[in-house]
C-alpha atoms as a PDB file:
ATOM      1  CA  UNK A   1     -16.728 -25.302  38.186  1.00  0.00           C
ATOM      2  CA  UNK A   2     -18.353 -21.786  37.411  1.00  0.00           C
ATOM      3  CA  UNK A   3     -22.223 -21.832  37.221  1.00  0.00           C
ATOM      4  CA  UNK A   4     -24.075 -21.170  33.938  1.00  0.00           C
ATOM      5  CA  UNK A   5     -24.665 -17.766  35.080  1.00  0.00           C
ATOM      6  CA  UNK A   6     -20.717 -17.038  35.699  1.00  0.00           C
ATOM      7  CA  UNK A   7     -20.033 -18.337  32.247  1.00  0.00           C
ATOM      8  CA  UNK A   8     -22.571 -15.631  30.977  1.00  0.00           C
ATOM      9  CA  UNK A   9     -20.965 -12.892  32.666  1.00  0.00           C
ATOM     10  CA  UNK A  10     -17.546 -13.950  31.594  1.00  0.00           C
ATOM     11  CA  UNK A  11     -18.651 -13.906  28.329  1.00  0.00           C
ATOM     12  CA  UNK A  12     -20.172 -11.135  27.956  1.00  0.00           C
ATOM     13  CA  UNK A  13     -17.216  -9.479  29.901  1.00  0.00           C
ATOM     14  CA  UNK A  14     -15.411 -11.048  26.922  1.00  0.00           C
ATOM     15  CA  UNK A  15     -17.288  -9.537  24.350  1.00  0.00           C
ATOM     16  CA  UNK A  16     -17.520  -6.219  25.903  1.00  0.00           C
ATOM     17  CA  UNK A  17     -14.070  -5.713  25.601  1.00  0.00           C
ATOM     18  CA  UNK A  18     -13.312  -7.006  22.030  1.00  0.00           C
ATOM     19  CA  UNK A  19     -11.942  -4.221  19.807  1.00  0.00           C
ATOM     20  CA  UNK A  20     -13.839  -6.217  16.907  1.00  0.00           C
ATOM     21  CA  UNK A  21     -17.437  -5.028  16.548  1.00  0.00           C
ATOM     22  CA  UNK A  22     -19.912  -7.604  17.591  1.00  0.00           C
ATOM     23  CA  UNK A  23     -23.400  -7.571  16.611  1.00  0.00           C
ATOM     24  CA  UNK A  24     -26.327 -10.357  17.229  1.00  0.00           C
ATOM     25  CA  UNK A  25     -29.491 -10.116  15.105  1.00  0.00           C
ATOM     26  CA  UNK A  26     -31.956 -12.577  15.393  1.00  0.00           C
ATOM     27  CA  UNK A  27     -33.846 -13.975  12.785  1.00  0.00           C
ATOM     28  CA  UNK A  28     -36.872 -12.034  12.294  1.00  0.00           C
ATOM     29  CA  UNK A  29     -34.315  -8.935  12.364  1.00  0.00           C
ATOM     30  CA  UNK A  30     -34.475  -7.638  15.511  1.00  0.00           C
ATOM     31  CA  UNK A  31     -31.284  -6.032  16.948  1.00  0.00           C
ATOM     32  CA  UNK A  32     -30.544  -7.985  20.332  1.00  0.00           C
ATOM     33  CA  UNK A  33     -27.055  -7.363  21.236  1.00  0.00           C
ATOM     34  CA  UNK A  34     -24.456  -4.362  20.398  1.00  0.00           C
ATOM     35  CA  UNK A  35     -20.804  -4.507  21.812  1.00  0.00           C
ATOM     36  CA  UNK A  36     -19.161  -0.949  22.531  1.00  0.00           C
ATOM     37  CA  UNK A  37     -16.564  -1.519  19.049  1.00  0.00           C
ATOM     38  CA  UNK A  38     -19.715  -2.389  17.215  1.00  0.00           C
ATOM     39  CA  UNK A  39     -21.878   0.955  18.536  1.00  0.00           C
ATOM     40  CA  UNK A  40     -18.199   3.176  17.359  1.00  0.00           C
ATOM     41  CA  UNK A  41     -18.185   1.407  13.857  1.00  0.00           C
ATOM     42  CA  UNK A  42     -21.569   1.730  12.740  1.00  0.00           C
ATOM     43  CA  UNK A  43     -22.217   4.619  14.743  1.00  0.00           C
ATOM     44  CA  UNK A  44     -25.282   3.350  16.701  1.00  0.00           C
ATOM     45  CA  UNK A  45     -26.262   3.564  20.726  1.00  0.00           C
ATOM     46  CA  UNK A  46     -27.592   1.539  22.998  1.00  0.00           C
ATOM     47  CA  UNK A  47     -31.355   2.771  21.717  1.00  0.00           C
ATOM     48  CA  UNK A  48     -31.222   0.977  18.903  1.00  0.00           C
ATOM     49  CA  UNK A  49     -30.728  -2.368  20.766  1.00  0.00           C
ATOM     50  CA  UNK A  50     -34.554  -4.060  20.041  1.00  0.00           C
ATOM     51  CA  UNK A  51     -35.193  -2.183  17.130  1.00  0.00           C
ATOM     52  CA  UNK A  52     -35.584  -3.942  13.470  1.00  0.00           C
ATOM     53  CA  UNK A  53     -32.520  -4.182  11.274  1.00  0.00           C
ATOM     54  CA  UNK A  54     -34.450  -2.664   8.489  1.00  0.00           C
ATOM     55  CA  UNK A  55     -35.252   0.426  10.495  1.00  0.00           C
ATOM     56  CA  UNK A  56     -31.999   1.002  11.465  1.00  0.00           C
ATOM     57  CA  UNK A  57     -29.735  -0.264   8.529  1.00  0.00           C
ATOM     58  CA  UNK A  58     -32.150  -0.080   5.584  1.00  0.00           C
ATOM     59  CA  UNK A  59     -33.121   3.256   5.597  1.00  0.00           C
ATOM     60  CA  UNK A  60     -29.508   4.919   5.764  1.00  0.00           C
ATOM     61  CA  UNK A  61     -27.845   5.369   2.944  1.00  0.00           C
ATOM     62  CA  UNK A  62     -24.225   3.875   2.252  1.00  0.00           C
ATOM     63  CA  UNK A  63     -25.088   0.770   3.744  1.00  0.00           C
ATOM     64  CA  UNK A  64     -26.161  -1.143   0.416  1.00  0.00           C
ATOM     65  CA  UNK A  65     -23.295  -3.696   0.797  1.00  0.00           C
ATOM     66  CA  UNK A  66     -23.212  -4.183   4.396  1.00  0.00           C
ATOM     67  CA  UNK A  67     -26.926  -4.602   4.074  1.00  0.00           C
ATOM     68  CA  UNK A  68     -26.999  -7.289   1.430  1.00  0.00           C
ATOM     69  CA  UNK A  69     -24.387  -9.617   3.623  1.00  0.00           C
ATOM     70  CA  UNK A  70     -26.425  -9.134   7.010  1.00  0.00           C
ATOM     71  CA  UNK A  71     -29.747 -10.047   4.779  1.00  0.00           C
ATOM     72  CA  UNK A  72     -28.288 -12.783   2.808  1.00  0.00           C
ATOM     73  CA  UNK A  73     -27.067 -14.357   6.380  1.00  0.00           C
ATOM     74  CA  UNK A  74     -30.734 -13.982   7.830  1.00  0.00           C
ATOM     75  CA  UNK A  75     -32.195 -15.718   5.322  1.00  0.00           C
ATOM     76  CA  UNK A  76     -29.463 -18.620   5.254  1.00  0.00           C
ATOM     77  CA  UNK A  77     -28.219 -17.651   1.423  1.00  0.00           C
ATOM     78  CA  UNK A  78     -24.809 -18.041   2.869  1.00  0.00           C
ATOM     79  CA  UNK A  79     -22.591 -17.020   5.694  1.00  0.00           C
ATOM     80  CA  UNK A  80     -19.245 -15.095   4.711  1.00  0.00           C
ATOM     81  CA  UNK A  81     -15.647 -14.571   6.257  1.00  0.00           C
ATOM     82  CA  UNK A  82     -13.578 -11.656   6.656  1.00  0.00           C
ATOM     83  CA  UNK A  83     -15.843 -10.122   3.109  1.00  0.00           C
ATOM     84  CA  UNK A  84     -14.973  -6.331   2.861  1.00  0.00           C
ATOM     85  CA  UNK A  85     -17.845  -4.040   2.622  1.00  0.00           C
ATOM     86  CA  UNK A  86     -18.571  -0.454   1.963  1.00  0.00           C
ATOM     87  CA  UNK A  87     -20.213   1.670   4.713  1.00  0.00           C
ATOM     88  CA  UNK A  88     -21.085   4.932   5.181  1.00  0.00           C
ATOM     89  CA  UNK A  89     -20.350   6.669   8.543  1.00  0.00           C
ATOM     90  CA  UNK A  90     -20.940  10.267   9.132  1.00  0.00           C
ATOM     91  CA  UNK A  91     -20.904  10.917   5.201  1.00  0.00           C
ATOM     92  CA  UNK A  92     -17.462   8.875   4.907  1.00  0.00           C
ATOM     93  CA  UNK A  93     -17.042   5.766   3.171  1.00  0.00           C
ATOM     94  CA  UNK A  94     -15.778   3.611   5.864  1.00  0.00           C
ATOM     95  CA  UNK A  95     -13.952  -0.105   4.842  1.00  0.00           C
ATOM     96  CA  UNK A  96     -15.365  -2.935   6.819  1.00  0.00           C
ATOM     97  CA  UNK A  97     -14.645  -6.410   7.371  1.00  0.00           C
ATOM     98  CA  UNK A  98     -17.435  -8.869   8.109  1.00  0.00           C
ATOM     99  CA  UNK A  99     -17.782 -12.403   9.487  1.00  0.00           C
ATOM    100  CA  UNK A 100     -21.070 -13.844  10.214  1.00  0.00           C
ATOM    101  CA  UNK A 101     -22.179 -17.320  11.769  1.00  0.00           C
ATOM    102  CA  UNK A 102     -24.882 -18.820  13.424  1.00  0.00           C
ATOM    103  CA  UNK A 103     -25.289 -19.364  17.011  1.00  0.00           C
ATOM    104  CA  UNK A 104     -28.393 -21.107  19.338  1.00  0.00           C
ATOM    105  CA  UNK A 105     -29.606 -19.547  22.709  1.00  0.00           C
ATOM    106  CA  UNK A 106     -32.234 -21.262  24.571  1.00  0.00           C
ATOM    107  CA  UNK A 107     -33.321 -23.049  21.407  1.00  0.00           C
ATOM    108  CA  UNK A 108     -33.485 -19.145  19.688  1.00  0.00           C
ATOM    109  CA  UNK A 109     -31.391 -19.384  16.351  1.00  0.00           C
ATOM    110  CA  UNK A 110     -29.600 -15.574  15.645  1.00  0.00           C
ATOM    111  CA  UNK A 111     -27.357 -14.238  13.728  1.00  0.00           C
ATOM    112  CA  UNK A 112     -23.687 -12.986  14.948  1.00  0.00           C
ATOM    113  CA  UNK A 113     -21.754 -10.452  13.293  1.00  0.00           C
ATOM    114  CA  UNK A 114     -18.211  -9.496  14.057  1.00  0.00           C
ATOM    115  CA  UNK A 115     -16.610  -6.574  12.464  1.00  0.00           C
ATOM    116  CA  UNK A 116     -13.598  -4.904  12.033  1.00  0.00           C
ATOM    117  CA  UNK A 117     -13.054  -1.106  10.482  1.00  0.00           C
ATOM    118  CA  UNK A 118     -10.088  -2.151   8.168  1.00  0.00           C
ATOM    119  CA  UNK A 119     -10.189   1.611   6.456  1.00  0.00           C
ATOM    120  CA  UNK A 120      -6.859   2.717   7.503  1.00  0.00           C
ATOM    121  CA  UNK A 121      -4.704  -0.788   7.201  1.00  0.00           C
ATOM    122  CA  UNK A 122      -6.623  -0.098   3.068  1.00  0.00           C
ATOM    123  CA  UNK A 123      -5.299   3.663   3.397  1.00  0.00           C
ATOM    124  CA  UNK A 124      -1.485   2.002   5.170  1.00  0.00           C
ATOM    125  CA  UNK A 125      -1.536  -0.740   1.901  1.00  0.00           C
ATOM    126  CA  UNK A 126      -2.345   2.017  -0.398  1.00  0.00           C
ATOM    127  CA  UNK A 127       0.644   4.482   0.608  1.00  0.00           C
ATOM    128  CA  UNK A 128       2.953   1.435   0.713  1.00  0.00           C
ATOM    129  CA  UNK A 129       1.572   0.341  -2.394  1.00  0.00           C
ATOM    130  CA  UNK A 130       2.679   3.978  -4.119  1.00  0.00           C
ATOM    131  CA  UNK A 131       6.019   4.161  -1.914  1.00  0.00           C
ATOM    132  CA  UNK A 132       7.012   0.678  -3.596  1.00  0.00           C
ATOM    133  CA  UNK A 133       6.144   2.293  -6.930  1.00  0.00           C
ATOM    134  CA  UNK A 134       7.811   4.909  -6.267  1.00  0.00           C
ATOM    135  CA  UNK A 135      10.633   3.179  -5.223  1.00  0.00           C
ATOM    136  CA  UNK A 136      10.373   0.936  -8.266  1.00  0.00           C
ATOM    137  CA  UNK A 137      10.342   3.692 -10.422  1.00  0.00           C
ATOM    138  CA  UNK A 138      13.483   5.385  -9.018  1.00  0.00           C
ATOM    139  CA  UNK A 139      15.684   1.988  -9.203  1.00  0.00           C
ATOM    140  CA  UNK A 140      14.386   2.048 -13.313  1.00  0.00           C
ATOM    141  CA  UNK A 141      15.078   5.548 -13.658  1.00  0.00           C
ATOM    142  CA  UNK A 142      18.929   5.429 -11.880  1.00  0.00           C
ATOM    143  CA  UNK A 143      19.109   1.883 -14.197  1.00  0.00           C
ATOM    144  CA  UNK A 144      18.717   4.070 -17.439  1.00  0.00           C
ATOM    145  CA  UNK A 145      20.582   7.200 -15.706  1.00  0.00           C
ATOM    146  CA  UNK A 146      23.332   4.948 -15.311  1.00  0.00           C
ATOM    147  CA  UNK A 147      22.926   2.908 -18.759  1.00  0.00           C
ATOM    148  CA  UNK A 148      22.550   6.090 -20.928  1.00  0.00           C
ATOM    149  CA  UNK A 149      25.766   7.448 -18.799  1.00  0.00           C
ATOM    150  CA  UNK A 150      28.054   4.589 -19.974  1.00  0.00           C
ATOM    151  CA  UNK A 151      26.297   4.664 -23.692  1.00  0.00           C
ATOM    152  CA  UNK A 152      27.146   7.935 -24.068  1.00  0.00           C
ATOM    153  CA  UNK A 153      31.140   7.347 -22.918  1.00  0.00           C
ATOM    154  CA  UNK A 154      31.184   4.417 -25.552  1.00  0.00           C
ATOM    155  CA  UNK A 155      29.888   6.784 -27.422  1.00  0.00           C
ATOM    156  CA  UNK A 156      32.128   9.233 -26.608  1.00  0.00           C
ATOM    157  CA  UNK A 157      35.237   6.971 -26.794  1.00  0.00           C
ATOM    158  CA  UNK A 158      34.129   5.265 -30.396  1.00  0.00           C
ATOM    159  CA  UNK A 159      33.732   8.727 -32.036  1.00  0.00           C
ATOM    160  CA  UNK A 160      37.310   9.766 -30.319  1.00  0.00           C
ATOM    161  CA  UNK A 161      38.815   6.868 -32.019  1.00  0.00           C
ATOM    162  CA  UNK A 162      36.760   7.419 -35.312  1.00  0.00           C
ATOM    163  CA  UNK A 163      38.486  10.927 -35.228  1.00  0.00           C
ATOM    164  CA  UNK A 164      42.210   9.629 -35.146  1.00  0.00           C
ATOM    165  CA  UNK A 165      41.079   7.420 -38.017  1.00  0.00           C
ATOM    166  CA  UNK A 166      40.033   9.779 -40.108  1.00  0.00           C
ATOM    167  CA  UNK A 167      42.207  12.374 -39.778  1.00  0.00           C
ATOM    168  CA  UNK A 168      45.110  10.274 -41.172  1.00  0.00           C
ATOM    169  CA  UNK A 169      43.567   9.813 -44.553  1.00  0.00           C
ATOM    170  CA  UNK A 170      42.588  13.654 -44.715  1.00  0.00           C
ATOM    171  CA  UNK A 171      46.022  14.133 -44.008  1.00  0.00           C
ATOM    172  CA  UNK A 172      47.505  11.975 -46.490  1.00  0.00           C
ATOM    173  CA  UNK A 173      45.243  13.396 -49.095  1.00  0.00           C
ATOM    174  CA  UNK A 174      46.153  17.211 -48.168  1.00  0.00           C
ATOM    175  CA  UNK A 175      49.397  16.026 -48.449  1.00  0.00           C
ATOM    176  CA  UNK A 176      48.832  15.112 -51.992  1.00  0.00           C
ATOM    177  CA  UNK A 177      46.901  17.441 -53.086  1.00  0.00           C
ATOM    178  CA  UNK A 178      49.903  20.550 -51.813  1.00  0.00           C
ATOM    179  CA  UNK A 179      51.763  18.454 -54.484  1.00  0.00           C
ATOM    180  CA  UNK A 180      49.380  19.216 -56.950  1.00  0.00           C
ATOM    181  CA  UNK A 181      49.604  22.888 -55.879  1.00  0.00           C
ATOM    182  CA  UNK A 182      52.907  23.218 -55.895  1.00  0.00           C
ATOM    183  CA  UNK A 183      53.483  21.402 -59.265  1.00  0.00           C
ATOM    184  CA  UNK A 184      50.290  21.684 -61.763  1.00  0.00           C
ATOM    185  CA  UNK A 185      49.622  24.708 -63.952  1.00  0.00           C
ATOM    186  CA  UNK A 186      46.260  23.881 -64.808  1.00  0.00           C
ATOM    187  CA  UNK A 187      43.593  26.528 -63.950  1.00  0.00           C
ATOM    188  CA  UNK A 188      40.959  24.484 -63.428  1.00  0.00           C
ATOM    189  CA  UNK A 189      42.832  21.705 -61.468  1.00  0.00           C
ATOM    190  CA  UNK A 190      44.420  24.527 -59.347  1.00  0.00           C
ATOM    191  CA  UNK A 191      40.708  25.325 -58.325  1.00  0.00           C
ATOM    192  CA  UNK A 192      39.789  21.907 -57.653  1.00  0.00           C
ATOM    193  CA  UNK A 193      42.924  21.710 -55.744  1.00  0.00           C
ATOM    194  CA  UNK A 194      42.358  24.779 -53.791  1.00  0.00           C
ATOM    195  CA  UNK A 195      38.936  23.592 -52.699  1.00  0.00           C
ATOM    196  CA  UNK A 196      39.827  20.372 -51.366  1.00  0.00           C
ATOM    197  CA  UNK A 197      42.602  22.043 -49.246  1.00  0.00           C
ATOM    198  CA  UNK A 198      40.227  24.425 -47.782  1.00  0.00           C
ATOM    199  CA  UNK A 199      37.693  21.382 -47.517  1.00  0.00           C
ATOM    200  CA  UNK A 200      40.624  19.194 -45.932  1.00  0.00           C
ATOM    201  CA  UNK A 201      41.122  21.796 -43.498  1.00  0.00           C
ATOM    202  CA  UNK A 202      37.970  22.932 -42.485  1.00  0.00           C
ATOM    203  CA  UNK A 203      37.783  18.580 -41.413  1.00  0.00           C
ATOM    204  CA  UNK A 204      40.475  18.659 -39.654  1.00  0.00           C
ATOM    205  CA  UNK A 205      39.743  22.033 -37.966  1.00  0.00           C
ATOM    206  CA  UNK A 206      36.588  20.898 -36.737  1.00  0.00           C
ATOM    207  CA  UNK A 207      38.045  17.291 -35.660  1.00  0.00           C
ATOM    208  CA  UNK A 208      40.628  19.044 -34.027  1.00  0.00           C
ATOM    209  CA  UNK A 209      37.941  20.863 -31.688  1.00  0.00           C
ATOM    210  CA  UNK A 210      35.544  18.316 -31.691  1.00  0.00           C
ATOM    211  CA  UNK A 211      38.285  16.024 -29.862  1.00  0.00           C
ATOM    212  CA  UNK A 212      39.264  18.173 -27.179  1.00  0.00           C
ATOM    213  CA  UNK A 213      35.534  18.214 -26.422  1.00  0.00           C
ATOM    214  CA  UNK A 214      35.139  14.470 -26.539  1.00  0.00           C
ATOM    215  CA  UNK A 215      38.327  14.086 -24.040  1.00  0.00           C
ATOM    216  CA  UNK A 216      36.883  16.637 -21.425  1.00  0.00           C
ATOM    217  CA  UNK A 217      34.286  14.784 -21.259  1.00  0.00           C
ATOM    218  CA  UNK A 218      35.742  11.310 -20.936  1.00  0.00           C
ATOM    219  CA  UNK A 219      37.521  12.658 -17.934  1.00  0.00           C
END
């Protein structure tokens, strides 16, 4: 069985090597323990081991939030898990994730703090966040691309076969009306007669082109 000293060395072997940031205040706020991850995330050294969390934290600015969890933990308001905070690091906002508990060494209450910078899995979510818009958005817009496609062939087709419709009735009445040509001696009528035939045929004119149209683009 290892001796109370070996356990302390594996331990702190243990903790040295964490890539989570591990920090151990004790209750009057001095600083008694800094793991390597915890020096790179808040950007401290091995000086500031033994100096007052107010001193170092308090007067930096950026640090409001990661301040107000450390604090609240000191004076037992409550103890949070995995709570993201706002900190400032070398004038950029860095994302952090805090944990804090409560341990006992020889009969010496402290705090424990382990943290993790979670600023670019936030950045990785955001950009997958705007790729799956993105991706949303160009499913919608091929949707309409496709449903205004087949609107406009329905479209297309119904107006084709409007076209055949009408063209028989213009037909049947310029049919009628050459009859009147041909056969009335009224002035006026004659007139009437020659303006629906140029009417008639300006229709069917039109129709005519309008329907070759329609059919190129149906195929």
């Amino acid at each position: 069985m290892p001796e109370p000293e070996e356990y302390k060395n594996l331990y702190r072997e243990i903790v040295t090597s964490l890539l989570e940031g591990v920090m151990v205040i004790s209750m009057n706020g001095k600083i008694t323990m800094l793991n390597p991850a915890a020096k790179h995330i808040l950007g401290l050294t091995q000086e500031d081991i033994g100096n007052s969390f107010i001193n170092v934290f308090l007067t930096r600015e950026g640090t409001d939030d990661f301040n107000e969890v450390i604090l609240d933990t000191i004076y037992e308001k409550g103890k949070v898990n995995n709570k993201p905070v706002d900190y400032m690091l070398a004038g950029e906002i860095r994302n952090l994730s805090l944990t804090t508990c409560y341990i006992h060494n020889e009969g010496e209450k402290s705090v424990v703090v382990v943290m993790e910078d979670i600023t670019e899995l936030n950045e990785l979510r955001d950009a997958q966040t705007a790729l799956d818009k993105i991706s949303k958005l160009n499913r919608e817009y091929e949707k309409a691309k496709d449903e205004a496609i087949r609107a406009n062939e329905a479209k297309s087709l119904f107006l084709s076969s409007m076209s055949h419709e009408i063209r028989t009735p213009i037909n049947a009445v310029l049919g009628m009306n050459e009859m009147i040509l041909r056969e009335c001696t009224d002035k006026q009528i004659l007139s009437y007669a020659a303006n629906i035939q140029s009417s008639g045929k300006t229709l069917l004119f039109f129709d005519k082109r309008y329907s070759g149209y329609v059919q190129d683009r149906v195929r």
